[in-house]
PDB file of N, CA and C in Angstrom:
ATOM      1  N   UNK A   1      37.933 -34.554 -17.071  1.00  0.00           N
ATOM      2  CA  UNK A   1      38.414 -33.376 -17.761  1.00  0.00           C
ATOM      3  C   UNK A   1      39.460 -33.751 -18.803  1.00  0.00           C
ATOM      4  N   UNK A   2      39.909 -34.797 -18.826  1.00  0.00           N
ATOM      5  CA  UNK A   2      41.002 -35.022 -19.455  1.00  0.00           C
ATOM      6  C   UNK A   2      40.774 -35.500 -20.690  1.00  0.00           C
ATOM      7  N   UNK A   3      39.333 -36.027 -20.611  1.00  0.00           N
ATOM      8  CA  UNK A   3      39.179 -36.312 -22.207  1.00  0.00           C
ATOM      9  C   UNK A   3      38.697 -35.296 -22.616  1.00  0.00           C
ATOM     10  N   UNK A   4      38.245 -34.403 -22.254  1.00  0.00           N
ATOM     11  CA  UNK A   4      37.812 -32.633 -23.342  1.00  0.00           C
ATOM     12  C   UNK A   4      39.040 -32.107 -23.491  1.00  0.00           C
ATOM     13  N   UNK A   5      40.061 -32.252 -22.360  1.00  0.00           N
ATOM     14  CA  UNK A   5      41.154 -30.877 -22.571  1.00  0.00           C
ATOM     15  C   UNK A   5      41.851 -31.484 -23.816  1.00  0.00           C
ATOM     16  N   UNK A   6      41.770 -32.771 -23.756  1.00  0.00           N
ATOM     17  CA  UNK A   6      42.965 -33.774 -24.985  1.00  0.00           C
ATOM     18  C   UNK A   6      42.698 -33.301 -26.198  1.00  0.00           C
ATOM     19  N   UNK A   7      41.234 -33.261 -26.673  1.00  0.00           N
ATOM     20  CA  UNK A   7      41.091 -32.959 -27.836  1.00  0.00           C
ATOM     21  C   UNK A   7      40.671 -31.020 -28.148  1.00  0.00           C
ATOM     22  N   UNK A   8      41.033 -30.246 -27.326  1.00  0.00           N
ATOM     23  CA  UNK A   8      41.035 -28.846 -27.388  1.00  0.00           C
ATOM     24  C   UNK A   8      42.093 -28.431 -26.859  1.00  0.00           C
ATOM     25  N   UNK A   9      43.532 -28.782 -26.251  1.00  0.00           N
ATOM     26  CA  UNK A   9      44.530 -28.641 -26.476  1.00  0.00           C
ATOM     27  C   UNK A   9      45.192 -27.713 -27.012  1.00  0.00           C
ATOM     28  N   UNK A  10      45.105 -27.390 -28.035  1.00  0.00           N
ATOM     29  CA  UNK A  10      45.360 -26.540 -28.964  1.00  0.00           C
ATOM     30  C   UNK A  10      44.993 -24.767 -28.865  1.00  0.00           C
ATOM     31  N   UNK A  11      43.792 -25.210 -28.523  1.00  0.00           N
ATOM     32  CA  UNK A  11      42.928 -23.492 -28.134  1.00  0.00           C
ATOM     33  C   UNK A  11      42.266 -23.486 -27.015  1.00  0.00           C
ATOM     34  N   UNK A  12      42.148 -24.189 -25.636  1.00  0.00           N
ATOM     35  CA  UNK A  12      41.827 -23.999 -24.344  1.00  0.00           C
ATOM     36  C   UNK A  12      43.072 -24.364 -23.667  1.00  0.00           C
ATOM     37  N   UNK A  13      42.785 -23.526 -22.180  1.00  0.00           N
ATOM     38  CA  UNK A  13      44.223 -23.825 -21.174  1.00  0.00           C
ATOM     39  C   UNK A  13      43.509 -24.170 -19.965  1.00  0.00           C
ATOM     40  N   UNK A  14      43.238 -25.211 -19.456  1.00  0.00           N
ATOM     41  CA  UNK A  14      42.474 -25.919 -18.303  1.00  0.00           C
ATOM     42  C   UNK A  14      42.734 -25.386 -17.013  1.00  0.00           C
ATOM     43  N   UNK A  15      42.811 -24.490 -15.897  1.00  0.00           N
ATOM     44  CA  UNK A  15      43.211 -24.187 -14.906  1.00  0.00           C
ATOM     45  C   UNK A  15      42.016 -24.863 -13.473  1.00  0.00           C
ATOM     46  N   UNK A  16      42.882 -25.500 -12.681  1.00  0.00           N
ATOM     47  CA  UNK A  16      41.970 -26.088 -11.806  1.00  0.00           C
ATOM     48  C   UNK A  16      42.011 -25.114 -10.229  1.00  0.00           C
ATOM     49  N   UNK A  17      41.049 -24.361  -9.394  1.00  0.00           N
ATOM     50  CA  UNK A  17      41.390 -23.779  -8.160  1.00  0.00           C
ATOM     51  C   UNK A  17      40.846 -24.242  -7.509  1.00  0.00           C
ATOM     52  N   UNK A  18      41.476 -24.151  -6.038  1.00  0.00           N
ATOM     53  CA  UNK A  18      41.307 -24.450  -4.612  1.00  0.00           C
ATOM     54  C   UNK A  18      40.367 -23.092  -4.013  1.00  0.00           C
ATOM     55  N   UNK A  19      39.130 -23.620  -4.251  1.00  0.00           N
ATOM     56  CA  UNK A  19      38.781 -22.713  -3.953  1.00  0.00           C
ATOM     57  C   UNK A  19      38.356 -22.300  -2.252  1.00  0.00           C
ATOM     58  N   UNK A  20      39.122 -23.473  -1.681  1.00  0.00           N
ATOM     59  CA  UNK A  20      39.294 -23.543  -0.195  1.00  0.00           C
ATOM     60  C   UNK A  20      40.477 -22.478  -0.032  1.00  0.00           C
ATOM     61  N   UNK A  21      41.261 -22.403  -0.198  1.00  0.00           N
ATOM     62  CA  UNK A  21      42.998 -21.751  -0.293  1.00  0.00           C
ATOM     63  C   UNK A  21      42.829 -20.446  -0.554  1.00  0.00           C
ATOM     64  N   UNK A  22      41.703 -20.254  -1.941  1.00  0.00           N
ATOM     65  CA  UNK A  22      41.604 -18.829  -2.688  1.00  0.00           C
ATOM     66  C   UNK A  22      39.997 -18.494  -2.751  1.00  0.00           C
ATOM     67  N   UNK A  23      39.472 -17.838  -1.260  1.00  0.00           N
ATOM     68  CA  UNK A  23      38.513 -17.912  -1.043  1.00  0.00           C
ATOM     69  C   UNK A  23      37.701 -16.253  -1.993  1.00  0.00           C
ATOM     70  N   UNK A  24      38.784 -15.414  -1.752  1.00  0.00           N
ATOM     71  CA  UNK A  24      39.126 -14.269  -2.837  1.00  0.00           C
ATOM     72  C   UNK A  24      38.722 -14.313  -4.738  1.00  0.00           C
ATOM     73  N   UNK A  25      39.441 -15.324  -4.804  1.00  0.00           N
ATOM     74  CA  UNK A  25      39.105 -15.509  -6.005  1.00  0.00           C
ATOM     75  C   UNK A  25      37.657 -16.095  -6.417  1.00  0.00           C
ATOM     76  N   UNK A  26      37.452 -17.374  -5.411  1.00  0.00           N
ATOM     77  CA  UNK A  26      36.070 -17.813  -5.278  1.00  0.00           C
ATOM     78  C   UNK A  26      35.265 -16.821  -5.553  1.00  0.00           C
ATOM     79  N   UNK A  27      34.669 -15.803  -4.385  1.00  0.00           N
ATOM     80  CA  UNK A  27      33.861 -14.932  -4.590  1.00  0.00           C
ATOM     81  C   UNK A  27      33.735 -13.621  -5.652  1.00  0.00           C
ATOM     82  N   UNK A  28      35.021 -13.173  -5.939  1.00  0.00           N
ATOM     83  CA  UNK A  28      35.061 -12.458  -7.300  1.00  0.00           C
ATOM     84  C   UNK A  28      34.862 -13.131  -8.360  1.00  0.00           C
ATOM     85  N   UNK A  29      34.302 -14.347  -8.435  1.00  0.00           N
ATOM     86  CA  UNK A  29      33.868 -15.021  -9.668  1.00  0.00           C
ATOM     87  C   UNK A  29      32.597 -15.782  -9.269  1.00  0.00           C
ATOM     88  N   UNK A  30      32.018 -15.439  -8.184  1.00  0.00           N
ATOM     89  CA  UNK A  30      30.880 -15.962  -7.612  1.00  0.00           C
ATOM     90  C   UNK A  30      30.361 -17.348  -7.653  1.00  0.00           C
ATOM     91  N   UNK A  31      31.614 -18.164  -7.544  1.00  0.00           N
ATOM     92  CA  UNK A  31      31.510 -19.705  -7.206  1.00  0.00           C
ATOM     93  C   UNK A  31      31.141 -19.818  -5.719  1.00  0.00           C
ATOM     94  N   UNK A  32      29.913 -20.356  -5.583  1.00  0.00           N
ATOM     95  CA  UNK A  32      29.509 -20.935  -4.755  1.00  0.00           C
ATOM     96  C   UNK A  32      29.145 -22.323  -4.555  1.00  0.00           C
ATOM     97  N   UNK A  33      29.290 -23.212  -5.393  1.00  0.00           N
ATOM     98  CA  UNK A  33      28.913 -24.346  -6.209  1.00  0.00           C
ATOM     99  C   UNK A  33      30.197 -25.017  -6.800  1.00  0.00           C
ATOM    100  N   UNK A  34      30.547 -26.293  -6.275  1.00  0.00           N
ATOM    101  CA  UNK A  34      31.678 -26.758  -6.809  1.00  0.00           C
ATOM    102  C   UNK A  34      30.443 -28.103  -7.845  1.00  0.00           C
ATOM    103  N   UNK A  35      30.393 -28.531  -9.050  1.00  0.00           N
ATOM    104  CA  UNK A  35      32.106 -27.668  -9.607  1.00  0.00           C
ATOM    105  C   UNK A  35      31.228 -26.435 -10.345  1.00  0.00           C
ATOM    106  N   UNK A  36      32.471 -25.565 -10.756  1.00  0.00           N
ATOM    107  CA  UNK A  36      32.063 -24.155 -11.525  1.00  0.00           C
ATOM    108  C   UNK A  36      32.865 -24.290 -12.651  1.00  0.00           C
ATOM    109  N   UNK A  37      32.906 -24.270 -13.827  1.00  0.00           N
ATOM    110  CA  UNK A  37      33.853 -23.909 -14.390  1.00  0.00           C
ATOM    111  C   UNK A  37      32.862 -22.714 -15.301  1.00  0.00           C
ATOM    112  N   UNK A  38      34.235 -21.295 -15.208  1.00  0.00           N
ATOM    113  CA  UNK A  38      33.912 -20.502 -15.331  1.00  0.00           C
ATOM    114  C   UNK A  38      34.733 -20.381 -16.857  1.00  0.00           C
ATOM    115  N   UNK A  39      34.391 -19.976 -18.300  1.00  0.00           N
ATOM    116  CA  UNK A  39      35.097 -20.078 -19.210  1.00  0.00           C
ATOM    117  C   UNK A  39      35.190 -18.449 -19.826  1.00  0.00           C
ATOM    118  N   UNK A  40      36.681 -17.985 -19.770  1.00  0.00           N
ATOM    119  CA  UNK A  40      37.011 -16.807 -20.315  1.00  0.00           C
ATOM    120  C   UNK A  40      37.621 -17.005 -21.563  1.00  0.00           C
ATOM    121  N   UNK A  41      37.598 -15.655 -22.077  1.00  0.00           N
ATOM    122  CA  UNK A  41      37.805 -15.128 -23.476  1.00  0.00           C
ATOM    123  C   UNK A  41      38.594 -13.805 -23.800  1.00  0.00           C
ATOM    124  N   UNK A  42      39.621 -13.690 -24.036  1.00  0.00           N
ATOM    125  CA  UNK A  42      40.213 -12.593 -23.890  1.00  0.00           C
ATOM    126  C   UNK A  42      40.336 -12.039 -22.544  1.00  0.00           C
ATOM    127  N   UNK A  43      40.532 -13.014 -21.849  1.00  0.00           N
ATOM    128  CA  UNK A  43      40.582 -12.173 -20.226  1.00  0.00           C
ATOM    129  C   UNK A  43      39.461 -11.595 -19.578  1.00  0.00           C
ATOM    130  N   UNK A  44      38.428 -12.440 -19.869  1.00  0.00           N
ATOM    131  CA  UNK A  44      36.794 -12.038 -19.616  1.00  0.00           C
ATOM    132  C   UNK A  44      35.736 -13.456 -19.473  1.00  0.00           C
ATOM    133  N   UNK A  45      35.428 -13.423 -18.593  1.00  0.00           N
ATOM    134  CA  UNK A  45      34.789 -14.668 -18.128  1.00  0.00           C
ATOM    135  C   UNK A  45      33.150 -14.336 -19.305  1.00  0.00           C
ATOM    136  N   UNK A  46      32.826 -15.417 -20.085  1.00  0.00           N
ATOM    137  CA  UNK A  46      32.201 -15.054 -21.185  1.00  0.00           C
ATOM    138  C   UNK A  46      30.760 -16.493 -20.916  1.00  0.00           C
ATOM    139  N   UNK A  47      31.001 -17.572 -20.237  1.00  0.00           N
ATOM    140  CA  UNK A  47      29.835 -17.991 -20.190  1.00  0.00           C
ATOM    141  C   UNK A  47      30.458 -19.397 -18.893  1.00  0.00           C
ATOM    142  N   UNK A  48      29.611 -19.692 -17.924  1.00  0.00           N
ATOM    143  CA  UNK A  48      30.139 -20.516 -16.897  1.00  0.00           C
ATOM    144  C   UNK A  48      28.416 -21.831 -16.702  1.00  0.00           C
ATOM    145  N   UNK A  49      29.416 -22.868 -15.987  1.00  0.00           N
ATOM    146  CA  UNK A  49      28.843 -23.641 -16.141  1.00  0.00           C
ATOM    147  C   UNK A  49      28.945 -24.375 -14.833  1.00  0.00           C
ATOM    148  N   UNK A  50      27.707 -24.585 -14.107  1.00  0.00           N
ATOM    149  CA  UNK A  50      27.513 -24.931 -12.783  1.00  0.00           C
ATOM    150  C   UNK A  50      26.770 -26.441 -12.341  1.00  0.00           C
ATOM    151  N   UNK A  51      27.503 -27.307 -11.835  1.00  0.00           N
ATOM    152  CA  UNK A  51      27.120 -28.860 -11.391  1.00  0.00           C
ATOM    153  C   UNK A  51      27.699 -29.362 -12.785  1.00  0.00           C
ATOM    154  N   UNK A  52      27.424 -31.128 -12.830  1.00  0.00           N
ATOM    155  CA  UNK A  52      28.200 -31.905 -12.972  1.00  0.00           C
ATOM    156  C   UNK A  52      27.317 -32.204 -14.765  1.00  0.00           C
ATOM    157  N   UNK A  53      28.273 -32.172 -15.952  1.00  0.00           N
ATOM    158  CA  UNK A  53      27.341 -32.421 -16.938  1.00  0.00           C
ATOM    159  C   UNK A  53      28.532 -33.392 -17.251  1.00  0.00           C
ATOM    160  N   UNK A  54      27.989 -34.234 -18.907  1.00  0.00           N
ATOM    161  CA  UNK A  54      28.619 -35.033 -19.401  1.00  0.00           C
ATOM    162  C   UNK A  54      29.835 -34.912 -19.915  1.00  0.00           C
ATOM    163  N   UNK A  55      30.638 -35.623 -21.291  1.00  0.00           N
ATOM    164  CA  UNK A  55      31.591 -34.747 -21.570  1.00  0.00           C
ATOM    165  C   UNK A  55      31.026 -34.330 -22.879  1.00  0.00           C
ATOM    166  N   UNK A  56      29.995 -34.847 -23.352  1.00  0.00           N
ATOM    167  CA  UNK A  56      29.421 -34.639 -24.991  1.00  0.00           C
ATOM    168  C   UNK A  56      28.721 -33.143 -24.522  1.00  0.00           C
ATOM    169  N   UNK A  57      28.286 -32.743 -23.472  1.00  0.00           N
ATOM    170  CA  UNK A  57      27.533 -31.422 -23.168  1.00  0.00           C
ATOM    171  C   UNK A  57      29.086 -30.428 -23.129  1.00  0.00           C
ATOM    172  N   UNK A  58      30.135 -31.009 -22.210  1.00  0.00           N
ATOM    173  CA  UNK A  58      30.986 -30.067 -22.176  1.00  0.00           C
ATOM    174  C   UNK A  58      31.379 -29.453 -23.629  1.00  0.00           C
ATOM    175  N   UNK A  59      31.966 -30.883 -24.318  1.00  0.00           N
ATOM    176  CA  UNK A  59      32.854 -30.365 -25.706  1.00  0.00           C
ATOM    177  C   UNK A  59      31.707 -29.383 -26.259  1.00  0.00           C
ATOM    178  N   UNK A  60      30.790 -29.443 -26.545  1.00  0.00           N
ATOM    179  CA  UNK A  60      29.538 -28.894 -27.273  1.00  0.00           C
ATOM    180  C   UNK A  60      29.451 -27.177 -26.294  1.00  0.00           C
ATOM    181  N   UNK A  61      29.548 -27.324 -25.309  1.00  0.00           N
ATOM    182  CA  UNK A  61      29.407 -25.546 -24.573  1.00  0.00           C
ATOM    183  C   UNK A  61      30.794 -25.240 -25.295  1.00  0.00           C
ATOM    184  N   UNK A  62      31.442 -25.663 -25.355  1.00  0.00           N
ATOM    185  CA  UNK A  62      33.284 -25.205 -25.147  1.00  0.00           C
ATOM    186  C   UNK A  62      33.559 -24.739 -26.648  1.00  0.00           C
ATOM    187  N   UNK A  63      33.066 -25.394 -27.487  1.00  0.00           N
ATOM    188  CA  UNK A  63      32.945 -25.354 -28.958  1.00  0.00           C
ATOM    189  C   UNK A  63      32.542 -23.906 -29.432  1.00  0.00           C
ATOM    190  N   UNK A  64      31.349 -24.309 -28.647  1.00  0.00           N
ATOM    191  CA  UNK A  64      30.189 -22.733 -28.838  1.00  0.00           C
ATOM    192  C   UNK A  64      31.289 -21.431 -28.448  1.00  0.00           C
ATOM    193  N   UNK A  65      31.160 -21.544 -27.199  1.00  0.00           N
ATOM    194  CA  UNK A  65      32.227 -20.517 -27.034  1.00  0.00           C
ATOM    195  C   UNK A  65      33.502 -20.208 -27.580  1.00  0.00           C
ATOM    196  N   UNK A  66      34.526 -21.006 -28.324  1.00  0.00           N
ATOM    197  CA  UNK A  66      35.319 -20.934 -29.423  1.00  0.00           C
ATOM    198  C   UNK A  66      34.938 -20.084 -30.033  1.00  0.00           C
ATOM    199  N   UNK A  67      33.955 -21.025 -30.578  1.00  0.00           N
ATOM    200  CA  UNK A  67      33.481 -20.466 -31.969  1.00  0.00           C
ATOM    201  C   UNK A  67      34.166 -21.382 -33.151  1.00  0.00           C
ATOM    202  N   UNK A  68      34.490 -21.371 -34.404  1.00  0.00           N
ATOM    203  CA  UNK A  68      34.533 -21.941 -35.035  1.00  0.00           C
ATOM    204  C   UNK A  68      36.679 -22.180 -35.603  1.00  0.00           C
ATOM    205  N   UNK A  69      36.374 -23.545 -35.697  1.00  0.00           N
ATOM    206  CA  UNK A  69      38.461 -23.393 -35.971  1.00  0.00           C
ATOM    207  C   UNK A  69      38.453 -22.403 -37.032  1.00  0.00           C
ATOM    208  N   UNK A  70      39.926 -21.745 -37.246  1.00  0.00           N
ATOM    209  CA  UNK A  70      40.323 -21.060 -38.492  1.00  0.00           C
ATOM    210  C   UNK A  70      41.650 -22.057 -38.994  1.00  0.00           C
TER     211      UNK A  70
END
């Protein structure tokens, strides 16, 4: 994770959960599947991404969902 968050820094905020601890949160976001990362947008979970991909697939979903720098 650390080489995507390095270079998006700027406009993503990386949050990692236990989703052992916060079993609550787990299911209101319907992680059943580690890993999940679920990516929001204005306080709205807008497109999620389930099992283990590269980091050239990550930066490339993460982008998309941006959208474009200003």
């Amino acid at each position: 994770m650390t080489k995507v968050s390095s270079g998006l820094s700027d406009r993503v905020v990386f949050v990692k959960i236990d989703t052992d601890k916060y079993p609550a949160l787990a299911s209101q976001y319907r992680i059943e599947a580690l890993p999940t990362l679920v990516l929001f947008k204005d306080g709205r979970p807008i497109d999620r991404i389930e099992g283990v991909i590269n980091v050239g697939q990550l930066q490339a979903r993460l982008q998309l969902a941006l959208g474009p720098t200003k």
